[in-house]
PDB file of N, CA and C in Angstrom:
ATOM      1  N   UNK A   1      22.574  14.517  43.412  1.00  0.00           N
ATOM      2  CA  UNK A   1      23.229  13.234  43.569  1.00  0.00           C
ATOM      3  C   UNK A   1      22.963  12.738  44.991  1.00  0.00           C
ATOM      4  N   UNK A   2      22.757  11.759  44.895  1.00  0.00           N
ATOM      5  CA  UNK A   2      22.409  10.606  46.327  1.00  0.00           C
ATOM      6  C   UNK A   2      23.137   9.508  46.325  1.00  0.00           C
ATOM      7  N   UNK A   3      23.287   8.979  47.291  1.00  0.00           N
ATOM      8  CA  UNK A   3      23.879   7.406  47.997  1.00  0.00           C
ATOM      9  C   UNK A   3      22.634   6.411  46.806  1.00  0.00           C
ATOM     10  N   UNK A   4      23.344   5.629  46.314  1.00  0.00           N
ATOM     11  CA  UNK A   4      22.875   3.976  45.398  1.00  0.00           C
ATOM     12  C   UNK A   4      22.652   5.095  44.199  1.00  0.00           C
ATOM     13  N   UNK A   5      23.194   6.305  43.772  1.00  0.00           N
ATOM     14  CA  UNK A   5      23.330   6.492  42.184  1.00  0.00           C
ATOM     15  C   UNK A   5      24.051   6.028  41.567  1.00  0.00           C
ATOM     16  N   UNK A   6      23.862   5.691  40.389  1.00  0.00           N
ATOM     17  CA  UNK A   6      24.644   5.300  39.401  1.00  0.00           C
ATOM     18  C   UNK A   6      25.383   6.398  38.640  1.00  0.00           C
ATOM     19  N   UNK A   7      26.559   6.678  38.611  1.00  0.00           N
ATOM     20  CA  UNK A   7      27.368   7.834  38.489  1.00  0.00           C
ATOM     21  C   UNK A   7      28.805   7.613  36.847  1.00  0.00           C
ATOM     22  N   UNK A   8      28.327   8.708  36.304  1.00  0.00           N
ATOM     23  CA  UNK A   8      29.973   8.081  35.031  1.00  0.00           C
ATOM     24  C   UNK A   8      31.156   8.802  35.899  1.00  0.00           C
ATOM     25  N   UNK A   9      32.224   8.959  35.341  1.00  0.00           N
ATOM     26  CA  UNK A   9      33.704   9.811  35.668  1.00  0.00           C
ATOM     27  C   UNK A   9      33.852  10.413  34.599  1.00  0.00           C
ATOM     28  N   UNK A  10      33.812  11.334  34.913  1.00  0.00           N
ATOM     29  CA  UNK A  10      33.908  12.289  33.496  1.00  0.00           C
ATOM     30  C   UNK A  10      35.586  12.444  33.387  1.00  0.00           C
ATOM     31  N   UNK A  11      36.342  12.185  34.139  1.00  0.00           N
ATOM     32  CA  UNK A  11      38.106  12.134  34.258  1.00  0.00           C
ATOM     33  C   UNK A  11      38.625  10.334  33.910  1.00  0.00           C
ATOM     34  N   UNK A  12      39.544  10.353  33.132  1.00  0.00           N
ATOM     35  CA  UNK A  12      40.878   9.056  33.496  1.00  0.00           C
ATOM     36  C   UNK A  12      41.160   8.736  34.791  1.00  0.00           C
ATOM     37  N   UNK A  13      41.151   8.388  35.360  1.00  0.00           N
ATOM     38  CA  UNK A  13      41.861   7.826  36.686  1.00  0.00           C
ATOM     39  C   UNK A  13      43.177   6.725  36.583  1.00  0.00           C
ATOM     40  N   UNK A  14      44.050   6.982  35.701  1.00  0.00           N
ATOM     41  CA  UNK A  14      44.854   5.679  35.351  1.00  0.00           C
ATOM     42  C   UNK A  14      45.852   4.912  36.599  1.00  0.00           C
ATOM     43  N   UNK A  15      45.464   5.024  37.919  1.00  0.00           N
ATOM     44  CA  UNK A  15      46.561   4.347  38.699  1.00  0.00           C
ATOM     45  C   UNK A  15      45.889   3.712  39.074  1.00  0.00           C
ATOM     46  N   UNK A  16      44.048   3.556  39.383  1.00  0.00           N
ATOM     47  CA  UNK A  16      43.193   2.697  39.166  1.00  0.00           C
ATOM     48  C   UNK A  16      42.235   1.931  38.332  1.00  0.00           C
ATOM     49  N   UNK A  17      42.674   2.364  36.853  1.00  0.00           N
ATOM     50  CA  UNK A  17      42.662   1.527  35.762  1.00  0.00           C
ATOM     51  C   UNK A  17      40.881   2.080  35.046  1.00  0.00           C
ATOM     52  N   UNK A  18      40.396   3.197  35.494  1.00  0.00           N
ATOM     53  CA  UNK A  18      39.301   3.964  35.590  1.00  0.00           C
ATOM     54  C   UNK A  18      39.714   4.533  34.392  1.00  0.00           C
ATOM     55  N   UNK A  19      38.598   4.844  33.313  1.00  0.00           N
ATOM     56  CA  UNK A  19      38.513   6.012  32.088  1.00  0.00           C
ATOM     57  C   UNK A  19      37.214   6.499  32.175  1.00  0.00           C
ATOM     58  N   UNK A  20      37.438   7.951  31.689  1.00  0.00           N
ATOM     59  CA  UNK A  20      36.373   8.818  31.409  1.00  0.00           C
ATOM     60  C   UNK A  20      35.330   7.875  30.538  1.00  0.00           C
ATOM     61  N   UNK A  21      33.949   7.724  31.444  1.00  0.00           N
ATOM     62  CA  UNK A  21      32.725   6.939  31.178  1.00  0.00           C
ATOM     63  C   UNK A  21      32.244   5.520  32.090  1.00  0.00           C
ATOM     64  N   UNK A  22      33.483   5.506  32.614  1.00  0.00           N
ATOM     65  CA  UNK A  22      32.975   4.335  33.492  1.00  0.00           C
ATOM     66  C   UNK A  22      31.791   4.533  34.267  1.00  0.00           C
ATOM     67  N   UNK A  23      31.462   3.327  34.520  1.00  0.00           N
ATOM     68  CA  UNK A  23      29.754   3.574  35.262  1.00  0.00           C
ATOM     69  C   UNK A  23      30.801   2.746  37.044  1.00  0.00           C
ATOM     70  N   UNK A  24      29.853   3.949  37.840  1.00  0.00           N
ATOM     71  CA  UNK A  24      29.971   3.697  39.235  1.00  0.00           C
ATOM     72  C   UNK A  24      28.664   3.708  40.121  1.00  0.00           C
ATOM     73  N   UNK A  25      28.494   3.975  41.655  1.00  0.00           N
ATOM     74  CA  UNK A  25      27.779   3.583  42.124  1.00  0.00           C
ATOM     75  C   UNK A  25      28.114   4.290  43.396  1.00  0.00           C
ATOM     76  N   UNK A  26      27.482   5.344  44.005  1.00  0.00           N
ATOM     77  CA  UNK A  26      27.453   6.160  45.171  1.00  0.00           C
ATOM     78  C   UNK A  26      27.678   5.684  46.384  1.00  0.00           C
ATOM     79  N   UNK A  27      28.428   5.669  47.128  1.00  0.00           N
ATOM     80  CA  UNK A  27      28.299   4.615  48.633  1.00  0.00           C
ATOM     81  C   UNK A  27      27.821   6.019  49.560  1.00  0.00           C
ATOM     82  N   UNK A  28      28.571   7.087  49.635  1.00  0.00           N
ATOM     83  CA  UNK A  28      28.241   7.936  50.990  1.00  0.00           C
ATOM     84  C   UNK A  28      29.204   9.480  49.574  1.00  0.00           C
ATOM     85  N   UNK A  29      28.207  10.353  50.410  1.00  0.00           N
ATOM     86  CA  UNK A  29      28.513  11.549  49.781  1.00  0.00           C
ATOM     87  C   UNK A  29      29.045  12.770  51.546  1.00  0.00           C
ATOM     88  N   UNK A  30      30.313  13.064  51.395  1.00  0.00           N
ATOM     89  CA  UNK A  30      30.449  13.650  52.034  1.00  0.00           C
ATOM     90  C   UNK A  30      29.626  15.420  52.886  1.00  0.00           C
ATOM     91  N   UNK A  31      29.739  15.295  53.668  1.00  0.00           N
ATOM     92  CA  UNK A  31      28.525  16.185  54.393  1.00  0.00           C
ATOM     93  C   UNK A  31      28.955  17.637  53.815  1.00  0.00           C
ATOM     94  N   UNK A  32      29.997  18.152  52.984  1.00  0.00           N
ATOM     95  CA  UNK A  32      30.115  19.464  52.188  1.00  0.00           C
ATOM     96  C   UNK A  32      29.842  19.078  50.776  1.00  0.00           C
ATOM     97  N   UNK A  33      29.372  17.946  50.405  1.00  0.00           N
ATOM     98  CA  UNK A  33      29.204  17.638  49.570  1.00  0.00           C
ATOM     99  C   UNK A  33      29.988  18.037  48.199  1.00  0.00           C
ATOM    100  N   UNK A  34      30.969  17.953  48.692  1.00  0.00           N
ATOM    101  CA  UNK A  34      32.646  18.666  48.070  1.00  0.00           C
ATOM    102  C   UNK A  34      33.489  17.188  47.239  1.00  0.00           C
ATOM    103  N   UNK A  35      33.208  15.988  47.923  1.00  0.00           N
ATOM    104  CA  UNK A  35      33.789  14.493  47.442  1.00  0.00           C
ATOM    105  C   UNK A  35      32.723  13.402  47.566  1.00  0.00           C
ATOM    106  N   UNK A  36      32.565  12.493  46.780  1.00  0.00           N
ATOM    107  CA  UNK A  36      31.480  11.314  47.037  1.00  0.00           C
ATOM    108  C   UNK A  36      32.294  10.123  47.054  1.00  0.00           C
ATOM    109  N   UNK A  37      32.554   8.728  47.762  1.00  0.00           N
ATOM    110  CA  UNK A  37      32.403   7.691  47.692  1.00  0.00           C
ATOM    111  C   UNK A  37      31.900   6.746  46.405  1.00  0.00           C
ATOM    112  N   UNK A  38      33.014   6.427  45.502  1.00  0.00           N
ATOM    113  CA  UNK A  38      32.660   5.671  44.455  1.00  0.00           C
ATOM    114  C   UNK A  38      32.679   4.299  44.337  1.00  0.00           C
ATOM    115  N   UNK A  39      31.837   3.354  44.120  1.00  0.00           N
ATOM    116  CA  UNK A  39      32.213   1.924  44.004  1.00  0.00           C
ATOM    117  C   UNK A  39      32.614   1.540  42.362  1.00  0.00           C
ATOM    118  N   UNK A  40      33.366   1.054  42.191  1.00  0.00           N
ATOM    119  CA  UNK A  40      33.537   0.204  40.684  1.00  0.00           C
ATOM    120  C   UNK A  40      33.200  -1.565  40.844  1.00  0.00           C
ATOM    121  N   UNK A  41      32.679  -1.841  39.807  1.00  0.00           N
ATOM    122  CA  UNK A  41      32.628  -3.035  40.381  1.00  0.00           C
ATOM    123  C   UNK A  41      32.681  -4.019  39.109  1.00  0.00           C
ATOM    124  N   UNK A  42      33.244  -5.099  38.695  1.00  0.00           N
ATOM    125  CA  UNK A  42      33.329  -5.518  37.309  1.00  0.00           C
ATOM    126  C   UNK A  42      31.902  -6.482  37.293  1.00  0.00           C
ATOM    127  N   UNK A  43      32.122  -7.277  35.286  1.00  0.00           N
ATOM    128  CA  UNK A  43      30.621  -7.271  35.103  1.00  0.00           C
ATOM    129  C   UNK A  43      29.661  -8.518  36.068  1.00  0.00           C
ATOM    130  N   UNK A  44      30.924  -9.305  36.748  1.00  0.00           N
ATOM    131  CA  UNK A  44      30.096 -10.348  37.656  1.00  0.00           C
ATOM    132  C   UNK A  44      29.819 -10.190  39.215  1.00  0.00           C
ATOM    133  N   UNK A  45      30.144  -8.658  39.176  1.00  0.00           N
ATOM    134  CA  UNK A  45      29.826  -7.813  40.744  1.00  0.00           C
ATOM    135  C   UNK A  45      30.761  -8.132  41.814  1.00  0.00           C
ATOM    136  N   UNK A  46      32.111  -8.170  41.203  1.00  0.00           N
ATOM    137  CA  UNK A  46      32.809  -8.167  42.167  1.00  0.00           C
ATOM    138  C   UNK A  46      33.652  -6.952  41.865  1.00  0.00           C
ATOM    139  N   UNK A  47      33.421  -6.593  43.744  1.00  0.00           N
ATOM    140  CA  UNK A  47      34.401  -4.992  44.087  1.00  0.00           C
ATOM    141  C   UNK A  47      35.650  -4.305  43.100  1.00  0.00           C
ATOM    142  N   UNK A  48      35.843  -3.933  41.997  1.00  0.00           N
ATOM    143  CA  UNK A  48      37.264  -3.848  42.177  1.00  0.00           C
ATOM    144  C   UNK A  48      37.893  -2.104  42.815  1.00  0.00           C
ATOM    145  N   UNK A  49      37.463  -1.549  43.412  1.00  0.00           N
ATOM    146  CA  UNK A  49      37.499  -0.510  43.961  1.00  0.00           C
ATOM    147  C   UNK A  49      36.741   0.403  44.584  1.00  0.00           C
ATOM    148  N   UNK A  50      36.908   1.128  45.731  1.00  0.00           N
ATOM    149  CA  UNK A  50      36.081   2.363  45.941  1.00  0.00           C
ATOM    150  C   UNK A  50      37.184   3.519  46.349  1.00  0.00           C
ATOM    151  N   UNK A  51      36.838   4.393  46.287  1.00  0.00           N
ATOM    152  CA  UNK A  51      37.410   5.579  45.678  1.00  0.00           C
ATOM    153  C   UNK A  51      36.840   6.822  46.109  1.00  0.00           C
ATOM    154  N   UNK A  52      37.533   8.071  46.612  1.00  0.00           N
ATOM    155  CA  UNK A  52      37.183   9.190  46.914  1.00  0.00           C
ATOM    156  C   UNK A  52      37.089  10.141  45.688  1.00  0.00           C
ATOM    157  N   UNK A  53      36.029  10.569  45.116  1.00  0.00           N
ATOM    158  CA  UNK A  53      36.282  11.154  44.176  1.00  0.00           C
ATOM    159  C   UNK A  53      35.596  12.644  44.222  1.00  0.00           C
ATOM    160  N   UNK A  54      36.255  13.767  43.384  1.00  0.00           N
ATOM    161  CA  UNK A  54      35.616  15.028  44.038  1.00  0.00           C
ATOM    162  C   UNK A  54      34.492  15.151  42.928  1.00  0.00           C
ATOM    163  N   UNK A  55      32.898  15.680  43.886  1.00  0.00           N
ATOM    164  CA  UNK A  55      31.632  15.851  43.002  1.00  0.00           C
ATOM    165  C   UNK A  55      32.182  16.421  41.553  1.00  0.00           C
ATOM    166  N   UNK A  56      33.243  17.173  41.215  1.00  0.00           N
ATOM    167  CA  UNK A  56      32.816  17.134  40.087  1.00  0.00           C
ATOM    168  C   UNK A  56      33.171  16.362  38.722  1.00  0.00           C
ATOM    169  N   UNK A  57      33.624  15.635  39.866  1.00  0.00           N
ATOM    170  CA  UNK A  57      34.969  14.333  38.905  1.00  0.00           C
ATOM    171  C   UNK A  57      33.776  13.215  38.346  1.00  0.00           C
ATOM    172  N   UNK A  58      32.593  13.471  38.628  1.00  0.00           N
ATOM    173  CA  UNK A  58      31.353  12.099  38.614  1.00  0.00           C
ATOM    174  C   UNK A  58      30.211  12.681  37.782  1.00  0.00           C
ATOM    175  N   UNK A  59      29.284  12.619  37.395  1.00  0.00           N
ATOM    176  CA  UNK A  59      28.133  12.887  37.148  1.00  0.00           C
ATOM    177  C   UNK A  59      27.007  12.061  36.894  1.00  0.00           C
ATOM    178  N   UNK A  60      26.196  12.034  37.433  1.00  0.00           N
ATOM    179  CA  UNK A  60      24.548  11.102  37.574  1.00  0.00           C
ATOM    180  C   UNK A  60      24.390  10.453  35.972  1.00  0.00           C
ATOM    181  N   UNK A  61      23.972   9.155  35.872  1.00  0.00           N
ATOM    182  CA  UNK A  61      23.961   9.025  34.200  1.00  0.00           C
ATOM    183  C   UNK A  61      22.649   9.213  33.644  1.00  0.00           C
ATOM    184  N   UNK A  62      22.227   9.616  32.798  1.00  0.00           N
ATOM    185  CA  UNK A  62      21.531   9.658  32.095  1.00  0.00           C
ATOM    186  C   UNK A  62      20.747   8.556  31.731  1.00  0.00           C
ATOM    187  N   UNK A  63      19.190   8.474  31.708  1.00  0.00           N
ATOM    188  CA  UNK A  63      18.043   7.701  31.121  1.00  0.00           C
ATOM    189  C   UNK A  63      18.584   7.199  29.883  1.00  0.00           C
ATOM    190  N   UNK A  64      18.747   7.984  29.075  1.00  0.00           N
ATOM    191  CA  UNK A  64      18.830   7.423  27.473  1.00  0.00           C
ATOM    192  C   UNK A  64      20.284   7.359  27.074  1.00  0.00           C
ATOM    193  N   UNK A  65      21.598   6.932  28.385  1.00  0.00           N
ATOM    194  CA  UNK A  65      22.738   6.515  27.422  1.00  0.00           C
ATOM    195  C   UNK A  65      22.802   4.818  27.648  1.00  0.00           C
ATOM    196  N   UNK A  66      23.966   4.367  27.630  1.00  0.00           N
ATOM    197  CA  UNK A  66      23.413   2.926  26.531  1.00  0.00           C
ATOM    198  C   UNK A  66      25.204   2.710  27.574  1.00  0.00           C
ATOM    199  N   UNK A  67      25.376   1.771  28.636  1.00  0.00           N
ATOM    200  CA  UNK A  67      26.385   1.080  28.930  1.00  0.00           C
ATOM    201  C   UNK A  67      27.006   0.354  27.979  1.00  0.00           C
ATOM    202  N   UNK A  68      28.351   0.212  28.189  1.00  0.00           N
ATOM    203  CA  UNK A  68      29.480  -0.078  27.286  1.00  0.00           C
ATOM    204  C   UNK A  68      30.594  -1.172  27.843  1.00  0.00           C
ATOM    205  N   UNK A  69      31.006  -1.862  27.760  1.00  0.00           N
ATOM    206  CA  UNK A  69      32.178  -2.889  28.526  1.00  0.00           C
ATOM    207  C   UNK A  69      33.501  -2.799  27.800  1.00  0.00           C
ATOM    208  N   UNK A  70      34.611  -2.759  28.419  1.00  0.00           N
ATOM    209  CA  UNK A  70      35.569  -3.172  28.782  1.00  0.00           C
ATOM    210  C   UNK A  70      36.801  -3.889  29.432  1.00  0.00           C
ATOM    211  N   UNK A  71      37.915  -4.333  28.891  1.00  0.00           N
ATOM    212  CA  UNK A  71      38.210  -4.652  29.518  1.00  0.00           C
ATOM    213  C   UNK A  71      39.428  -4.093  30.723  1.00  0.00           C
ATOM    214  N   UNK A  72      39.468  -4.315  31.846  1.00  0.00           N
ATOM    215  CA  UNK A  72      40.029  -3.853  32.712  1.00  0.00           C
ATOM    216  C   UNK A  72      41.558  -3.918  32.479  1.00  0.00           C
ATOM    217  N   UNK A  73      42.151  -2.905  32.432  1.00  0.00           N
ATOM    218  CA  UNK A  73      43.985  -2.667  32.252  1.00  0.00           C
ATOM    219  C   UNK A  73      44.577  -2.212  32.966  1.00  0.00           C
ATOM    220  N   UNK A  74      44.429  -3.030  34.328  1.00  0.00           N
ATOM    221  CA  UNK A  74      45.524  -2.230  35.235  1.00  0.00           C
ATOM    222  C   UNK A  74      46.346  -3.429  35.812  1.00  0.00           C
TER     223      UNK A  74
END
């Protein structure tokens, strides 16, 4: 994992309105590489969060899965 990946959450996050699959976006990965910097951002690219999340709360997405929309409930 690197800074400008595109990353899912494999966890709920419900106090920031986040579910397991959301697509994110790497800002800075901490130097123990223990937590990464997450951006969320809705579908007309505006911010709605960034977020400390621990590496294993994220994972790199995959070539062949297929983005999904929702709507935001928080």
């Amino acid at each position: 994992m690197k800074e400008l990946d595109t990353v899912v959450v494999n966890k709920d996050i419900p106090e920031y309105g986040i579910e397991r699959g959301d697509i994110g976006v790497v800002l800075h990965i901490y130097e123990d590489k223990s937590a990464v910097e997450v951006e969320f951002v809705s579908g007309e690219g505006t911010t709605l969060g960034v977020m400390t999340l621990r590496s294993e709360d994220v994972r790199l997405m995959k070539s062949d899965e297929i983005l999904h929309v929702r709507e935001l409930t928080v």
